[in-house]
C-alpha atoms as a PDB file:
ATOM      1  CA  UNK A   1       0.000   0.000   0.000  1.00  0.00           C
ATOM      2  CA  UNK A   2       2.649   2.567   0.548  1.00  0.00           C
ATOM      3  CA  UNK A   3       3.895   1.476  -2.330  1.00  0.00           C
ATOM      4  CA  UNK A   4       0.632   3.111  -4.126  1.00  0.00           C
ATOM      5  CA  UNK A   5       1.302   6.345  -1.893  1.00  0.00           C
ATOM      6  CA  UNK A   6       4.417   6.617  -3.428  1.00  0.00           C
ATOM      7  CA  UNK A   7       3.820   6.400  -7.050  1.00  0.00           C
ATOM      8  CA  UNK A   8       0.804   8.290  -6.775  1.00  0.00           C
ATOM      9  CA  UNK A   9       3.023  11.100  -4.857  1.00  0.00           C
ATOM     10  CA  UNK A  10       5.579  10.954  -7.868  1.00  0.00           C
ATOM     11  CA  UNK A  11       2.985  10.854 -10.257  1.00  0.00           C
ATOM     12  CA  UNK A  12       0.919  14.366  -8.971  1.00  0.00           C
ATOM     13  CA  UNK A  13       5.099  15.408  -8.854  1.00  0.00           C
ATOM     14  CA  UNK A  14       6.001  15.252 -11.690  1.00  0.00           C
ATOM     15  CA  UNK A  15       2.350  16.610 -12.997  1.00  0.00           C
ATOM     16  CA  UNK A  16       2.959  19.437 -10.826  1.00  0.00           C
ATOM     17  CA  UNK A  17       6.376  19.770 -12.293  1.00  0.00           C
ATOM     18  CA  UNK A  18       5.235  19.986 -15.603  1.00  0.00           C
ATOM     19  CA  UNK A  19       2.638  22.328 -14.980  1.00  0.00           C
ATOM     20  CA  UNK A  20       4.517  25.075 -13.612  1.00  0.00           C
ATOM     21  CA  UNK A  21       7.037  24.973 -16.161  1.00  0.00           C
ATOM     22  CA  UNK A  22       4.281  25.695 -18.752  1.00  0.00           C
ATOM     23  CA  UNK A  23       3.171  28.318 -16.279  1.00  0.00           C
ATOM     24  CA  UNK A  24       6.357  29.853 -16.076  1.00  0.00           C
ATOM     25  CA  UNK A  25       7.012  29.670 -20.083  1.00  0.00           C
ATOM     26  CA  UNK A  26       3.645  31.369 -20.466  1.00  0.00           C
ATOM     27  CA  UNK A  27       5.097  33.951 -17.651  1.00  0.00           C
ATOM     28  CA  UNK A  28       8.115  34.386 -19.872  1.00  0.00           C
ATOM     29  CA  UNK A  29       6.501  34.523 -22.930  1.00  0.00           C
ATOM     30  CA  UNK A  30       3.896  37.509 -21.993  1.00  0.00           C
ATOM     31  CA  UNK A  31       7.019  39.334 -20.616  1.00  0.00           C
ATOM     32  CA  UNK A  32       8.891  39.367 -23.480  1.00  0.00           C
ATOM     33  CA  UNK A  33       6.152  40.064 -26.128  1.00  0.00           C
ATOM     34  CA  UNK A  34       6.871  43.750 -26.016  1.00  0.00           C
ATOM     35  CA  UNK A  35      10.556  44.593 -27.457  1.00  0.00           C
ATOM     36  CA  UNK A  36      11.753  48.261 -27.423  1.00  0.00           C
ATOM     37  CA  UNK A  37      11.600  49.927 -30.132  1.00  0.00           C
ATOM     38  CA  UNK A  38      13.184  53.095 -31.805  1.00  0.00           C
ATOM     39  CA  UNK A  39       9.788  54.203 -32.516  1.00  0.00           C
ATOM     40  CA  UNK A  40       6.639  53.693 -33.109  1.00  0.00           C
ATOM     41  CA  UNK A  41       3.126  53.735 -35.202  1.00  0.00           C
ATOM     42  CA  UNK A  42      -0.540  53.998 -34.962  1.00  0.00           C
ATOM     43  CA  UNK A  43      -0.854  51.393 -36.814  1.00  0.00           C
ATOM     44  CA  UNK A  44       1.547  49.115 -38.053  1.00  0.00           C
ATOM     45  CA  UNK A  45       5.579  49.514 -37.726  1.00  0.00           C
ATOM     46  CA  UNK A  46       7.242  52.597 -38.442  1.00  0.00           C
ATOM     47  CA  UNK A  47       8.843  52.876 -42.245  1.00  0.00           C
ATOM     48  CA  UNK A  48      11.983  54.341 -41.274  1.00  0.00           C
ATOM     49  CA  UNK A  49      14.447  51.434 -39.934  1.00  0.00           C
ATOM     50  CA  UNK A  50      15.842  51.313 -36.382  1.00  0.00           C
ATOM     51  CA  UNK A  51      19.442  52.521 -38.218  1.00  0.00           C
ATOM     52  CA  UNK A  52      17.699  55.089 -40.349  1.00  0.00           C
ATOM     53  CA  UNK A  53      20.307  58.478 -40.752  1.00  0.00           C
ATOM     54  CA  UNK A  54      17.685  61.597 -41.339  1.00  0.00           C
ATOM     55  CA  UNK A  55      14.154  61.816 -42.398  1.00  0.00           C
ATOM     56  CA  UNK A  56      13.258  61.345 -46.087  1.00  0.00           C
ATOM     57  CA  UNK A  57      12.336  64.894 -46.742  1.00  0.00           C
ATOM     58  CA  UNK A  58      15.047  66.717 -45.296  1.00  0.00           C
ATOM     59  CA  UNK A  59      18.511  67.554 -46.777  1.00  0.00           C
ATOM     60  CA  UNK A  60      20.593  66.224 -44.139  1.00  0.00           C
ATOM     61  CA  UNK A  61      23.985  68.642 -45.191  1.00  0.00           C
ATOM     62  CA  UNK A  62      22.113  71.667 -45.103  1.00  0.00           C
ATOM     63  CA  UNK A  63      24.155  74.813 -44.442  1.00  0.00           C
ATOM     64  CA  UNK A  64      23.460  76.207 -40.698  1.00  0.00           C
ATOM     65  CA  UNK A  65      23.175  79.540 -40.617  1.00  0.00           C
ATOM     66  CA  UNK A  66      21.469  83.070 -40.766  1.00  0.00           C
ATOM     67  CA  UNK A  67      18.085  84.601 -39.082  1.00  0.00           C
ATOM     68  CA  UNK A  68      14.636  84.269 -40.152  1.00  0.00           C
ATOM     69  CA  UNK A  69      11.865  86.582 -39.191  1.00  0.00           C
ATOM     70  CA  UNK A  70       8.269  85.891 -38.159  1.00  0.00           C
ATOM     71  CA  UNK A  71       4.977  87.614 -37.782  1.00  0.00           C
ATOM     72  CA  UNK A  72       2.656  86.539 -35.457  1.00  0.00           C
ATOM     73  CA  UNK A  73      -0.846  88.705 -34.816  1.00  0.00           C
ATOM     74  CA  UNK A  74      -1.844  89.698 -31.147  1.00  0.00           C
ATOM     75  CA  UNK A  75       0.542  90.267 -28.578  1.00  0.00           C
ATOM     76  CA  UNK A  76       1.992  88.032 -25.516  1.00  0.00           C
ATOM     77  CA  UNK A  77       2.555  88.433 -21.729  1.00  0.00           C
ATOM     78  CA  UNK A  78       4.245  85.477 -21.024  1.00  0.00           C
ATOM     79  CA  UNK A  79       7.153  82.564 -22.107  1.00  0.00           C
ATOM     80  CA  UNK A  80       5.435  79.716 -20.290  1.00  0.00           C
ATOM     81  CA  UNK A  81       3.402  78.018 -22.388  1.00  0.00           C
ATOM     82  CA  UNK A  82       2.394  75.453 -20.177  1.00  0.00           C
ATOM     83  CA  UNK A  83       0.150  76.899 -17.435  1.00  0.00           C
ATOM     84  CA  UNK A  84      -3.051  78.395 -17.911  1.00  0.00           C
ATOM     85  CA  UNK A  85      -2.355  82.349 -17.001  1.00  0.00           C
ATOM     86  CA  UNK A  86      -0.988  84.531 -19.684  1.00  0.00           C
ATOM     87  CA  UNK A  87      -1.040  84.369 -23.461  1.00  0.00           C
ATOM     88  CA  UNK A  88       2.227  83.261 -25.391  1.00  0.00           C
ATOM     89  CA  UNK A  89       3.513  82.572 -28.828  1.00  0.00           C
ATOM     90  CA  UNK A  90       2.170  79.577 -30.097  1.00  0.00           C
ATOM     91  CA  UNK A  91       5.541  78.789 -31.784  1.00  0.00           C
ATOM     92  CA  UNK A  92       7.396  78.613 -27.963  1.00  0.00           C
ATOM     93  CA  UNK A  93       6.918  74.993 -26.914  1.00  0.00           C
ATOM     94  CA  UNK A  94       8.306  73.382 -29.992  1.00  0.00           C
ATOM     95  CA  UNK A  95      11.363  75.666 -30.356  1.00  0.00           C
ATOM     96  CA  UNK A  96      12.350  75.435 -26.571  1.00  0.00           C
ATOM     97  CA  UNK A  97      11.489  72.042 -25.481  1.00  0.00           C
ATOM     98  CA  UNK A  98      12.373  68.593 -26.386  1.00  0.00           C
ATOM     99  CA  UNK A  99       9.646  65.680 -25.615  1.00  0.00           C
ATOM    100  CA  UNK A 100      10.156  61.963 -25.586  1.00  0.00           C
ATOM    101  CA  UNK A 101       9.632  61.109 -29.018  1.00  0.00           C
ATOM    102  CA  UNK A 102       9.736  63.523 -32.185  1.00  0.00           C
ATOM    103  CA  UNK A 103       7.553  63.360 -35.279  1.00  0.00           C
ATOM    104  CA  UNK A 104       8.072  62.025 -39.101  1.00  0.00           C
ATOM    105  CA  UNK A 105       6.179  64.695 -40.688  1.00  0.00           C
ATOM    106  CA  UNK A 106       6.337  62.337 -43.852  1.00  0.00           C
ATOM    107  CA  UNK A 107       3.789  59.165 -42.004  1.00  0.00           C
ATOM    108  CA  UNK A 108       0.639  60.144 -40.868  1.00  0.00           C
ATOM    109  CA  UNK A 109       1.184  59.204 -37.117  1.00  0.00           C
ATOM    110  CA  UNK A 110       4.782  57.703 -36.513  1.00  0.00           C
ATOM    111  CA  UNK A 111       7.304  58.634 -33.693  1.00  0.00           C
ATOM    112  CA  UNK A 112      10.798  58.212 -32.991  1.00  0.00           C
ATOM    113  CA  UNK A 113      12.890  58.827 -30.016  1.00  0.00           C
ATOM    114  CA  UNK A 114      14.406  62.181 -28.963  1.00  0.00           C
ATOM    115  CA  UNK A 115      14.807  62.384 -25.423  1.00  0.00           C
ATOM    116  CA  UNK A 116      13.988  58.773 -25.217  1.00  0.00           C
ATOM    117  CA  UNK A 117      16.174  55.942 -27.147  1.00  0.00           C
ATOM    118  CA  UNK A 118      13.931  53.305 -26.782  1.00  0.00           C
ATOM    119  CA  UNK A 119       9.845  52.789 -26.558  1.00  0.00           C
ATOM    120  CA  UNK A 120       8.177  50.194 -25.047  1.00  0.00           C
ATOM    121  CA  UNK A 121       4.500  48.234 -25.163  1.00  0.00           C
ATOM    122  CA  UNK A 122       2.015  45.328 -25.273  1.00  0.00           C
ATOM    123  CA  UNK A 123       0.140  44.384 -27.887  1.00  0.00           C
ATOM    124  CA  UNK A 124      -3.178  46.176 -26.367  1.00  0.00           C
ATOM    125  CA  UNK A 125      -1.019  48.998 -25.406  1.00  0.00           C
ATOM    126  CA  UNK A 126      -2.404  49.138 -21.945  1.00  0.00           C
ATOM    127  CA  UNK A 127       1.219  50.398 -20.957  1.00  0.00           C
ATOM    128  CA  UNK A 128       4.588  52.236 -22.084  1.00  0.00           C
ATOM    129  CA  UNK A 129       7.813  52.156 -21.376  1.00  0.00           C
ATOM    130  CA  UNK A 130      10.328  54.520 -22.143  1.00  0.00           C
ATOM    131  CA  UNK A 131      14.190  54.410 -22.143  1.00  0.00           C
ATOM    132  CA  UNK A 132      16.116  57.788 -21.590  1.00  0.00           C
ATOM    133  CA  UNK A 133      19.360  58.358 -23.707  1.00  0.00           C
ATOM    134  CA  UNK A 134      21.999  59.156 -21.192  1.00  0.00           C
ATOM    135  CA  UNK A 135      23.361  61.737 -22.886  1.00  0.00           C
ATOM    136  CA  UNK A 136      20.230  64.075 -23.267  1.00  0.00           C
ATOM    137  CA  UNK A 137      20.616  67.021 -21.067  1.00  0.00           C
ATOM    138  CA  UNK A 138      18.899  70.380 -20.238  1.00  0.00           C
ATOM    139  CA  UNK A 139      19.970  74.020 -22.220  1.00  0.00           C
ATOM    140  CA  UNK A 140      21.982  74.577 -19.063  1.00  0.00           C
ATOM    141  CA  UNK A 141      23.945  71.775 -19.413  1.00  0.00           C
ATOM    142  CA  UNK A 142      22.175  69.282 -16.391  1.00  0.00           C
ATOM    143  CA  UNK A 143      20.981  65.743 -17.115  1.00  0.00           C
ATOM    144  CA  UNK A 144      17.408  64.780 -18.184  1.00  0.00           C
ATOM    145  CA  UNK A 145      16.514  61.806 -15.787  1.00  0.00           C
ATOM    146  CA  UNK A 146      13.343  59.921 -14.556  1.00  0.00           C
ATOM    147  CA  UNK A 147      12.647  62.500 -11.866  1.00  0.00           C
ATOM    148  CA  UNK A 148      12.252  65.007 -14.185  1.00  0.00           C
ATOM    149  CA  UNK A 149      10.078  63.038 -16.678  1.00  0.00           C
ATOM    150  CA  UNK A 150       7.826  61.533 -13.862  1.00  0.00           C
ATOM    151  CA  UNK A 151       7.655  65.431 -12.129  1.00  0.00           C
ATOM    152  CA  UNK A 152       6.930  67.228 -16.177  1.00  0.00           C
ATOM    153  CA  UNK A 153       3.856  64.406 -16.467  1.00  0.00           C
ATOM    154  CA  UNK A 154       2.698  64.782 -12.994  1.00  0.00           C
ATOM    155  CA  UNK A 155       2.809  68.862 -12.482  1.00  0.00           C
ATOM    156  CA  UNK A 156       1.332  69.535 -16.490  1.00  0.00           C
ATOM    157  CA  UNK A 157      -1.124  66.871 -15.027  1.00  0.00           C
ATOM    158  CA  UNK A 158      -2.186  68.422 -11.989  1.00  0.00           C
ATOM    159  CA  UNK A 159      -1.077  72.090 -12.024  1.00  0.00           C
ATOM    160  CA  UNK A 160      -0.408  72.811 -15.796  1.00  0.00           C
ATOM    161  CA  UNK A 161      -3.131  74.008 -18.798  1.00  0.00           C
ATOM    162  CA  UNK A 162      -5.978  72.496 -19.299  1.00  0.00           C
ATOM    163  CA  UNK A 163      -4.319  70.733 -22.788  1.00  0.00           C
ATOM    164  CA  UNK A 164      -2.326  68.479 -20.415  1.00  0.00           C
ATOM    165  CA  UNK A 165      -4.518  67.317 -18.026  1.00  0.00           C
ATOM    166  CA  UNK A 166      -6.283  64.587 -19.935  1.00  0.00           C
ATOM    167  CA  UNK A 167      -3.768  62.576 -20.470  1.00  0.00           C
ATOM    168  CA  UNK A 168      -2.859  62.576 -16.445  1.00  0.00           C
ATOM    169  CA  UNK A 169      -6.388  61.777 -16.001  1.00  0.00           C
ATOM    170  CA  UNK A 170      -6.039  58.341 -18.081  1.00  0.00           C
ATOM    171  CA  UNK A 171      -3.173  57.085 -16.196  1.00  0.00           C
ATOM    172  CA  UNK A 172      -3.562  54.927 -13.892  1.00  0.00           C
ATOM    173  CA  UNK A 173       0.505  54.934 -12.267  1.00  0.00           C
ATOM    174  CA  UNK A 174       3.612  56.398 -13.362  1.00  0.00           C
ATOM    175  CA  UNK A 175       6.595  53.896 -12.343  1.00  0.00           C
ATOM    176  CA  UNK A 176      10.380  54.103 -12.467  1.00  0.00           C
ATOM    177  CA  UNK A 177      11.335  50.832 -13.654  1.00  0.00           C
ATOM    178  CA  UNK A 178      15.462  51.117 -13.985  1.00  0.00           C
ATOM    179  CA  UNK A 179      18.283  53.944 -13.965  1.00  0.00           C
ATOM    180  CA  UNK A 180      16.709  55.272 -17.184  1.00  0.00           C
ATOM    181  CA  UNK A 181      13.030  53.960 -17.320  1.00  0.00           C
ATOM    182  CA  UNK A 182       9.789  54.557 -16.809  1.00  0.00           C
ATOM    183  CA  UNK A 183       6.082  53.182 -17.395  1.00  0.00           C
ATOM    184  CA  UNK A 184       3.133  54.832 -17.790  1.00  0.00           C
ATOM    185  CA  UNK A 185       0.129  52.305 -17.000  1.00  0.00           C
ATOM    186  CA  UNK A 186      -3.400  53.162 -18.516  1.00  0.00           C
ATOM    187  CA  UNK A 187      -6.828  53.475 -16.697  1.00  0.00           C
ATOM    188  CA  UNK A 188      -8.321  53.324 -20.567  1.00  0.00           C
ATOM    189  CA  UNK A 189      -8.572  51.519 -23.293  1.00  0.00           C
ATOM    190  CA  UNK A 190      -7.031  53.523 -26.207  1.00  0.00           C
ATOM    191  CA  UNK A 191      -3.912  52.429 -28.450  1.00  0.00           C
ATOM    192  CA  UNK A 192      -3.634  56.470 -29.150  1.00  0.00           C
ATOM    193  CA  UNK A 193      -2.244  56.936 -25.571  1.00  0.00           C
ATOM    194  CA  UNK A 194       1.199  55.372 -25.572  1.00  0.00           C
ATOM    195  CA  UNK A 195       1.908  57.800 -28.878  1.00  0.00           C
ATOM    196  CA  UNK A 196       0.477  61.043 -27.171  1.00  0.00           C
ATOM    197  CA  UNK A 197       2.352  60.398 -23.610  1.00  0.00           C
ATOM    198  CA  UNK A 198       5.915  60.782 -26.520  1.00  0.00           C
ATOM    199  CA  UNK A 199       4.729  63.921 -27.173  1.00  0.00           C
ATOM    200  CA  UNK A 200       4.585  65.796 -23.830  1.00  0.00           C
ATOM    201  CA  UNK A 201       7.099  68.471 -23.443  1.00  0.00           C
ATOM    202  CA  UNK A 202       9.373  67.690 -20.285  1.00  0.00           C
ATOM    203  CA  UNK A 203      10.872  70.012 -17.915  1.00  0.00           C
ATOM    204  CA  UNK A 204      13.310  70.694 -15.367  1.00  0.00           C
ATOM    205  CA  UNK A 205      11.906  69.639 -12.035  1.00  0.00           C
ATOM    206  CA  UNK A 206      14.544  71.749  -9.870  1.00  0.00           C
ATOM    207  CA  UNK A 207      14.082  74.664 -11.870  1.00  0.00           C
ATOM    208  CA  UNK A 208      10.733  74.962  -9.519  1.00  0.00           C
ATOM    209  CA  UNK A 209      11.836  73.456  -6.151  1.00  0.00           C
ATOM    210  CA  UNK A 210      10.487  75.690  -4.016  1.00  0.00           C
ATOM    211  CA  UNK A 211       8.210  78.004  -6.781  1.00  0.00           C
ATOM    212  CA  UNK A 212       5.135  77.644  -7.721  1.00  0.00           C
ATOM    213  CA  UNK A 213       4.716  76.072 -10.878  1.00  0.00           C
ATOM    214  CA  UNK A 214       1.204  77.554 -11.825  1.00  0.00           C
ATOM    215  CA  UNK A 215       1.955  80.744 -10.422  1.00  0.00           C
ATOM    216  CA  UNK A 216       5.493  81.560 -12.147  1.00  0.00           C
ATOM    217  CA  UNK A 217       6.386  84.883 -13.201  1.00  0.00           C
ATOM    218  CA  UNK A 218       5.404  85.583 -16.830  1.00  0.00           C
ATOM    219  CA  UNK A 219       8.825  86.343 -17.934  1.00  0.00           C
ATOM    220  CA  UNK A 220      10.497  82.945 -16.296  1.00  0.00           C
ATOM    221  CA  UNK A 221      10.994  80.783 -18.983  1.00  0.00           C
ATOM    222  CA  UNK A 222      11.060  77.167 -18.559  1.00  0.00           C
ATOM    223  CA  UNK A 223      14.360  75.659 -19.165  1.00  0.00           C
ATOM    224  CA  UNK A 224      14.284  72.980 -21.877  1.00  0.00           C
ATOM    225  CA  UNK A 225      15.997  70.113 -23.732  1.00  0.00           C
ATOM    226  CA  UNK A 226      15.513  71.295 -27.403  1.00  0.00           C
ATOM    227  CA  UNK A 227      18.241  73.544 -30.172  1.00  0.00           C
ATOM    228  CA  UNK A 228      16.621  76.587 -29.230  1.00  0.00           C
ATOM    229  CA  UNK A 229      16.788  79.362 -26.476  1.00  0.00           C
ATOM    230  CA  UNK A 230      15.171  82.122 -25.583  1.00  0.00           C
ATOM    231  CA  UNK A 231      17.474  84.727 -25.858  1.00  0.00           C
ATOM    232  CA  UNK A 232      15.856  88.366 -25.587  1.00  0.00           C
ATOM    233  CA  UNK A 233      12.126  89.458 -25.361  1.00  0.00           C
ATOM    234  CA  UNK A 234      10.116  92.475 -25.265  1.00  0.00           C
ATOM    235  CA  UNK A 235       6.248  91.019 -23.904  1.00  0.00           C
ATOM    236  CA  UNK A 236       4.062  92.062 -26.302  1.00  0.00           C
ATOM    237  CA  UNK A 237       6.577  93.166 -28.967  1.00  0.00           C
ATOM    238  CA  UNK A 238       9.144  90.353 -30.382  1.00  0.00           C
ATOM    239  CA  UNK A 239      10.780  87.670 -28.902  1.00  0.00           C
ATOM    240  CA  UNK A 240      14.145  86.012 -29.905  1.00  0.00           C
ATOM    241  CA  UNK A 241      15.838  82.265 -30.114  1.00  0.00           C
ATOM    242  CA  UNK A 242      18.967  81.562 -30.709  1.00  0.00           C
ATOM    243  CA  UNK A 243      20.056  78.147 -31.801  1.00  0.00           C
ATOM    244  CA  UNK A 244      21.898  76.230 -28.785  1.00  0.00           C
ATOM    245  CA  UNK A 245      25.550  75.858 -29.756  1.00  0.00           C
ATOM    246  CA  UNK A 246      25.906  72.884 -27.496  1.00  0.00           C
ATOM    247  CA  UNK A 247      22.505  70.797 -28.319  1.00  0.00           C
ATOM    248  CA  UNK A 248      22.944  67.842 -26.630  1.00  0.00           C
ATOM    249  CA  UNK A 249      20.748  65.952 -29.292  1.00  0.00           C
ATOM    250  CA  UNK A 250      22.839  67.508 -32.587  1.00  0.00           C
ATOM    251  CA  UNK A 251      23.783  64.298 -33.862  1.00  0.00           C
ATOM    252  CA  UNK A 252      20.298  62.310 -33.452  1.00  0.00           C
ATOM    253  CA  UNK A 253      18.685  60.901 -36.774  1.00  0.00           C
ATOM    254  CA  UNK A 254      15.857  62.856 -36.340  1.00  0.00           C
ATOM    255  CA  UNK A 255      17.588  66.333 -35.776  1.00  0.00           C
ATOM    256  CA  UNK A 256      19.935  66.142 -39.169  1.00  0.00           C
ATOM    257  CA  UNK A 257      19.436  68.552 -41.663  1.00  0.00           C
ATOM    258  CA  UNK A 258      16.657  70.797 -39.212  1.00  0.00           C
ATOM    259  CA  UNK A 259      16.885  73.968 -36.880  1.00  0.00           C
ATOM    260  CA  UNK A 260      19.308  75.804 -39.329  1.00  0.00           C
ATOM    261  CA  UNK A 261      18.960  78.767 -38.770  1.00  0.00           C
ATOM    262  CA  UNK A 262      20.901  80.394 -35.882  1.00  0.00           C
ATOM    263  CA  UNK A 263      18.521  83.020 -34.941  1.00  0.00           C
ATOM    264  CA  UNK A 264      14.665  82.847 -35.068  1.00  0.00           C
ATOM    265  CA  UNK A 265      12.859  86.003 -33.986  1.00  0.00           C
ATOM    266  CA  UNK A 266       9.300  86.491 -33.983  1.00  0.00           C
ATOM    267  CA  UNK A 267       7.498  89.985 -34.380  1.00  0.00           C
ATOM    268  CA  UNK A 268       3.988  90.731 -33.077  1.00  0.00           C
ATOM    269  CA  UNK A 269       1.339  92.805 -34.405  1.00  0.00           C
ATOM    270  CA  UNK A 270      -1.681  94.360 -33.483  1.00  0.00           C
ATOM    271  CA  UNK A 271      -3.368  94.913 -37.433  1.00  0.00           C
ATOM    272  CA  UNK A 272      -3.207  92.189 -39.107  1.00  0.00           C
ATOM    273  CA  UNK A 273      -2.679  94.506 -42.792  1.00  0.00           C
ATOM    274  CA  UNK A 274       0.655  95.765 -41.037  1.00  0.00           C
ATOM    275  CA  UNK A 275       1.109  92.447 -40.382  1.00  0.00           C
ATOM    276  CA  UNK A 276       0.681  90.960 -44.019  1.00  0.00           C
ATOM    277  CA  UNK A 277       3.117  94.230 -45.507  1.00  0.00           C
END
């Protein structure tokens, strides 16, 4: 009889066994059906290659150089475009301020990294993952890490214009997952998500230790990632950019052959006829 015992015990064993190896294959298998990627699509795969050189429709030695002027109607009373008080140029947030991932104007809805090197998701795209470059930095020279990321999603969530907040209201965490990671985990159903969180702008978190964010000064102007600066300003009147010398991101795929011109300066006016002379 406990001869029985034991072949029945080595039997359910050895079942056992067997079923938590399949377990843990299926385990390993779900884990590893998202790869990173160097960008991404709405639907489908991105055209350009992971070792693509410049986008299609750029000339990738153009001469850098020069200053190009720009009308914009109106007026403005502030330079930070990301909090509801004031009114700014529209133009700010792109020239000043890197995000995650950068668009191919030539696919209807395809990213690829900037600030981040790598993307990550499932197949539902109930989560993403981003990996930061380690050698993206700040206009003044600091590194762009996790904090910062996490704190730019969080504060335009919470504190910043109205534009940012839905997208803080369809997450469900924000995680740190590794020296240069993070994950965004949805609340939603909506494959549109994991492209839109690419696209926020990200700032420096200790540029506002101690400030607050939604009540900044008009004229502070937060520091960014991207190949421009705001160099001088007259609220109201013009405001100028100069092309950062030491762009951090200079020699990214997506950058080659764009922001040539070493000066941009936009000029406001209050008739839009003066305006059009």
């Amino acid at each position: 009889q406990s001869g029985i015992v034991s072949k029945m015990a080595i039997h359910i064993f050895q079942k056992l066994r067997r079923f938590a190896a399949i377990s843990s294959l299926i385990l390993w298998s779900s884990g590893t059906l998202a790869d990173p990627m160097h960008g991404i699509s709405m639907y489908g795969s991105p055209a350009l290659p992971p070792d693509f050189v410049s986008l299609p429709y750029v000339n990738a030695d153009a001469p850098k150089g020069g200053q190009i002027v720009l009308g914009n109607g109106g007026g403005f009373d502030s330079l930070n475009p990301y909090v509801r008080k004031g009114t700014v140029p529209w133009q700010l947030r792109f020239f000043t301020h890197d995000s995650l991932m950068g668009r191919s104007w030539d696919e209807p809805f395809a990213l690829y990294g900037v600030l981040a090197e790598s993307i990550e998701t499932d197949e539902a795209r109930t989560w993403v993952e981003f990996t930061l470059r380690d050698n993206a930095k700040f206009s003044d020279g600091s590194p762009v890490t996790v904090a910062d990321v996490m704190w730019s999603y969080e504060t335009l969530g919470t504190q910043g214009h109205p534009r940012y907040r839905g997208l803080y209201k369809q997450i469900d965490k924000i995680e740190q997952t590794g020296p240069r990671s993070l994950r965004l985990t949805f609340n939603v159903e909506d494959r549109e998500l994991a492209l839109i969180a690419g696209l926020r702008p990200i700032l420096k978190k200790a540029q506002w230790d101690g400030k607050s964010f939604a009540d900044a000064s008009p004229s502070e102007v937060p520091i960014g990632s991207s190949p421009y600066v705001v160099s001088t300003f007259e609220l109201g009147r013009s405001v100028t950019f100069d092309r950062n010398p030491d762009y951090w991101g200079k020699d990214l795929p997506l950058r080659q052959g764009t922001n040539n011109f070493d000066t941009m300066q936009l000029e406001f006016f209050g008739d839009q006829t003066v305006l059009f002379e």
